[in-house]
C-alpha atoms as a PDB file:
ATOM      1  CA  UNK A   1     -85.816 110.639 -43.942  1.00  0.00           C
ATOM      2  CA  UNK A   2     -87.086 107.536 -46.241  1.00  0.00           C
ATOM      3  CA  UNK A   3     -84.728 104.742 -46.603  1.00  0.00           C
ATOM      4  CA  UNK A   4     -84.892 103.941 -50.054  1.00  0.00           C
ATOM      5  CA  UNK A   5     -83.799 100.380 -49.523  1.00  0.00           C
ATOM      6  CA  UNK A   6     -86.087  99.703 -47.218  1.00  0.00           C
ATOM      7  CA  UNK A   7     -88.713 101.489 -49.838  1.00  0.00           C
ATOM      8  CA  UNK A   8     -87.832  99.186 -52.261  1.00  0.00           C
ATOM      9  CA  UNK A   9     -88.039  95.945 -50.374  1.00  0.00           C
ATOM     10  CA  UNK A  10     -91.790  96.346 -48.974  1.00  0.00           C
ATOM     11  CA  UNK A  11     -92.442  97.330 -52.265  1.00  0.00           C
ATOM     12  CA  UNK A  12     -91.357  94.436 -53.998  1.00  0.00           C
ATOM     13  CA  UNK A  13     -92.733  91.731 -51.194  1.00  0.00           C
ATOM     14  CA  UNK A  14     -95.825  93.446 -51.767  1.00  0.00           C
ATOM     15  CA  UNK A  15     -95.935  92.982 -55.487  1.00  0.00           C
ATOM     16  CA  UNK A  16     -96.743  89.594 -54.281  1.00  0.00           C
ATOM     17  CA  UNK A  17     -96.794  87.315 -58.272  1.00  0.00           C
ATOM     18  CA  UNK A  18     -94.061  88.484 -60.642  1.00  0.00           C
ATOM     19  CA  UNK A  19     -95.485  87.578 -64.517  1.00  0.00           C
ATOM     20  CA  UNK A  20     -91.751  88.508 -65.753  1.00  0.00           C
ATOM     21  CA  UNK A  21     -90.076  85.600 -62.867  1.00  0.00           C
ATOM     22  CA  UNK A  22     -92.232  82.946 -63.384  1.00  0.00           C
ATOM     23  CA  UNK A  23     -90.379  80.744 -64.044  1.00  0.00           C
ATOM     24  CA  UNK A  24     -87.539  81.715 -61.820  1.00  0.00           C
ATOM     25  CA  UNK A  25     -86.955  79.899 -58.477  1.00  0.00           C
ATOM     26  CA  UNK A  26     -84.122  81.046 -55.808  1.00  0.00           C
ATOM     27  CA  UNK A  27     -82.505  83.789 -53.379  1.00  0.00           C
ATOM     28  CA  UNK A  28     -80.750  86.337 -53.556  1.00  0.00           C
ATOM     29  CA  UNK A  29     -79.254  88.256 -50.245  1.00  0.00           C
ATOM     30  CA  UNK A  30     -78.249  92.132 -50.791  1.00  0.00           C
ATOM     31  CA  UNK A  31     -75.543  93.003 -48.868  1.00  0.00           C
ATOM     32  CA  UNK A  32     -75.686  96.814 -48.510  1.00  0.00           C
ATOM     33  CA  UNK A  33     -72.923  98.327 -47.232  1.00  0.00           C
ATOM     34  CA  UNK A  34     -73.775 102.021 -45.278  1.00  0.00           C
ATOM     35  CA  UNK A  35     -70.073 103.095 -43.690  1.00  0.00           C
ATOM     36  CA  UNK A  36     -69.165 100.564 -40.879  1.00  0.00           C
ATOM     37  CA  UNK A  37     -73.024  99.134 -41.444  1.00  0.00           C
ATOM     38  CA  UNK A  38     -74.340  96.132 -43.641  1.00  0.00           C
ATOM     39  CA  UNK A  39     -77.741  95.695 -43.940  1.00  0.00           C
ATOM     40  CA  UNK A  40     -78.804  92.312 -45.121  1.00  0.00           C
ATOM     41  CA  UNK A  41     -82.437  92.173 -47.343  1.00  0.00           C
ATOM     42  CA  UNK A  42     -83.342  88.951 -48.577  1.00  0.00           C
ATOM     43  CA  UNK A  43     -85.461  88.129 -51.456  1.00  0.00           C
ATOM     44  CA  UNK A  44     -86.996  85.093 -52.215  1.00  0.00           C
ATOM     45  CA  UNK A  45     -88.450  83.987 -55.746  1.00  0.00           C
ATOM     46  CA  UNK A  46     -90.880  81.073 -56.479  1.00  0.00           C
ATOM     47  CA  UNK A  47     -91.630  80.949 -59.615  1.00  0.00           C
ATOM     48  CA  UNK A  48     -92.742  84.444 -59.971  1.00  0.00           C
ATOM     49  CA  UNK A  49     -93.672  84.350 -56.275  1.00  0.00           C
ATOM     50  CA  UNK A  50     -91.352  87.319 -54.894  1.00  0.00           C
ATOM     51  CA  UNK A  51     -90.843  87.843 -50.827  1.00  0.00           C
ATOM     52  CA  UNK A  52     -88.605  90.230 -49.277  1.00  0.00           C
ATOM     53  CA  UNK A  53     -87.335  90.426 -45.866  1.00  0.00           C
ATOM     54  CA  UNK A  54     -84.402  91.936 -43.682  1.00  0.00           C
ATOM     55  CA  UNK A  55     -82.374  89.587 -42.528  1.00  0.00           C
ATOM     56  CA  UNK A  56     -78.988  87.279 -43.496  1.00  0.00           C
ATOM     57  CA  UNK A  57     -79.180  83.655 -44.856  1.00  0.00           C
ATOM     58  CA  UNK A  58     -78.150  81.643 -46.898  1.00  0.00           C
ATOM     59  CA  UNK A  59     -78.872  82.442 -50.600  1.00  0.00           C
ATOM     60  CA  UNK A  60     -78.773  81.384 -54.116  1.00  0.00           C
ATOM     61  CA  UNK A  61     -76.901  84.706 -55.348  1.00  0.00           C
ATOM     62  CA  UNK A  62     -75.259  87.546 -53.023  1.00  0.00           C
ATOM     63  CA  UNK A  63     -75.040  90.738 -54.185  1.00  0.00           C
ATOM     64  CA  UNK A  64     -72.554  93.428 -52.074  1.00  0.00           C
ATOM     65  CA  UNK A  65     -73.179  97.184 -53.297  1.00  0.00           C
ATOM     66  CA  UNK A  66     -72.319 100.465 -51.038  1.00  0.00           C
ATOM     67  CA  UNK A  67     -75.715 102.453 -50.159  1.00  0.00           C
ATOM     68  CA  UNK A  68     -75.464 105.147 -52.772  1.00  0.00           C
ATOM     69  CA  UNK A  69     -75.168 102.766 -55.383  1.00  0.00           C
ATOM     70  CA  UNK A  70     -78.274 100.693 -54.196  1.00  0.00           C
ATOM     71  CA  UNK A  71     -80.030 103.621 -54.053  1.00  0.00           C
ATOM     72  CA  UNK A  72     -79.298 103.917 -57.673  1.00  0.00           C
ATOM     73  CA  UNK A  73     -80.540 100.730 -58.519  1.00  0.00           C
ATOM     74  CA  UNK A  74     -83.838 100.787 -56.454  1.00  0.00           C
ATOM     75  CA  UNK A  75     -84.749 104.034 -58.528  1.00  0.00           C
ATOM     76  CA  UNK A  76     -83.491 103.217 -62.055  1.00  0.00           C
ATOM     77  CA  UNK A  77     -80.877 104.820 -62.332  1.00  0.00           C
ATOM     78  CA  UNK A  78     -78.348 102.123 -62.121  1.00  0.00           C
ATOM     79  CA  UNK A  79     -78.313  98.999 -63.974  1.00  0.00           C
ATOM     80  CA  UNK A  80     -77.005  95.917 -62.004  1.00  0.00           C
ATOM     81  CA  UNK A  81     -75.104  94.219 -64.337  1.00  0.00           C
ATOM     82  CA  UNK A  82     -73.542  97.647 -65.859  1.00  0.00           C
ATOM     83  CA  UNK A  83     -72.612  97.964 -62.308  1.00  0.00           C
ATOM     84  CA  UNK A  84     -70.961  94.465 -61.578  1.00  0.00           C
ATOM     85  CA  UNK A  85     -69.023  95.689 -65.055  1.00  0.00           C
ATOM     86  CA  UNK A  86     -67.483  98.374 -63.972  1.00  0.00           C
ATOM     87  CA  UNK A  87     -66.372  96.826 -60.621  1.00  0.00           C
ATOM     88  CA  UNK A  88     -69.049  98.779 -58.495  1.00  0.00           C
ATOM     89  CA  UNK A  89     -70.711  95.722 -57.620  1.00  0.00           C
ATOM     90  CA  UNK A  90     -70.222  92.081 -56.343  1.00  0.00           C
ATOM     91  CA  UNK A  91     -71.481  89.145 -56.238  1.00  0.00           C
ATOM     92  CA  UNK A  92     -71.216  85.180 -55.720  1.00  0.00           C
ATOM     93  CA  UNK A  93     -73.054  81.940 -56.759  1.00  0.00           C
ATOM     94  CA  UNK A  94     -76.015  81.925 -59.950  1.00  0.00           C
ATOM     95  CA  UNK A  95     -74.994  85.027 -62.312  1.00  0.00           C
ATOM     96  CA  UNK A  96     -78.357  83.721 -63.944  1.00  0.00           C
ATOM     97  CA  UNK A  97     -80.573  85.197 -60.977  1.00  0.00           C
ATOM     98  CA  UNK A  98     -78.271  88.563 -60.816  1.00  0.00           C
ATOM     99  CA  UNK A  99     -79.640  89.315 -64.534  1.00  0.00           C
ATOM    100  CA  UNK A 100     -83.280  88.261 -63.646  1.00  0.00           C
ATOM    101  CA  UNK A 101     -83.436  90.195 -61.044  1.00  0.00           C
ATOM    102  CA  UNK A 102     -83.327  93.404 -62.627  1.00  0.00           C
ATOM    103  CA  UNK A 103     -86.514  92.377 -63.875  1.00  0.00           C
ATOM    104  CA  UNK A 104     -87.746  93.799 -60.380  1.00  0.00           C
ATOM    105  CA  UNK A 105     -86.002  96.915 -60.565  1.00  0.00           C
ATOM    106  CA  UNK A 106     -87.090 100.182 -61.970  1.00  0.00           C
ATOM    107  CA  UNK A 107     -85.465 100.964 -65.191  1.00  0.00           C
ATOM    108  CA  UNK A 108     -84.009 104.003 -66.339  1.00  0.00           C
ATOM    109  CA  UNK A 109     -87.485 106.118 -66.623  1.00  0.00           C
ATOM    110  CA  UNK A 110     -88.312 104.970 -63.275  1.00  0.00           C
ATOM    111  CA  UNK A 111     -90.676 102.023 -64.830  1.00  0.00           C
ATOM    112  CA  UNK A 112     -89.859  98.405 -64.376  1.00  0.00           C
ATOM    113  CA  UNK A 113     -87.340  96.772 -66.769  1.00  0.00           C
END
């Protein structure tokens, strides 16, 4: 069965230069919550430069989301911020790189934002 978060993630590292972050710089952890399991991806941005790994640290922005909702996100057809609206979502420190960072994701046709 494909993990869609995990899809996502290699995806994304291998996009390797970002044209629409280039002139972003930080981290941002997702905490994705899967019953009594949290997976931690991290995703690193330097100036359009975009890594992603498993794996906790320390981070710029964290976002916490449950599994289904992730996988919602990662295919476009959740929108982060409409989901930190409506209370689905969480997150702490730079609100700044939670709205770039749907720049990454797929938007609602399945294309990038």
């Amino acid at each position: 069965m494909a993990d869609p978060a995990a899809d996502f993630f290699t995806r994304l590292s291998l996009r390797g230069q970002e044209p629409l972050l280039g002139k972003t710089r930080g981290t941002v952890r997702f905490d994705v919550v899967d019953g009594p399991r949290t997976e931690h991806w991290l995703v690193t941005i330097d100036r359009g430069r975009v890594s992603a790994s498993r794996g906790r640290g320390d981070a710029d922005c964290v976002v916490r989301t449950d599994k289904a909702l992730f996988t919602a996100l990662a295919t476009g057809a959740a929108n982060p911020v409409a989901a930190y609206l409506r209370g689905a979502l969480t997150f702490e420190g730079d609100p700044g790189l939670l709205v770039r960072i749907q720049r990454v994701l797929p938007g609602p046709s399945g294309e990038r934002s």
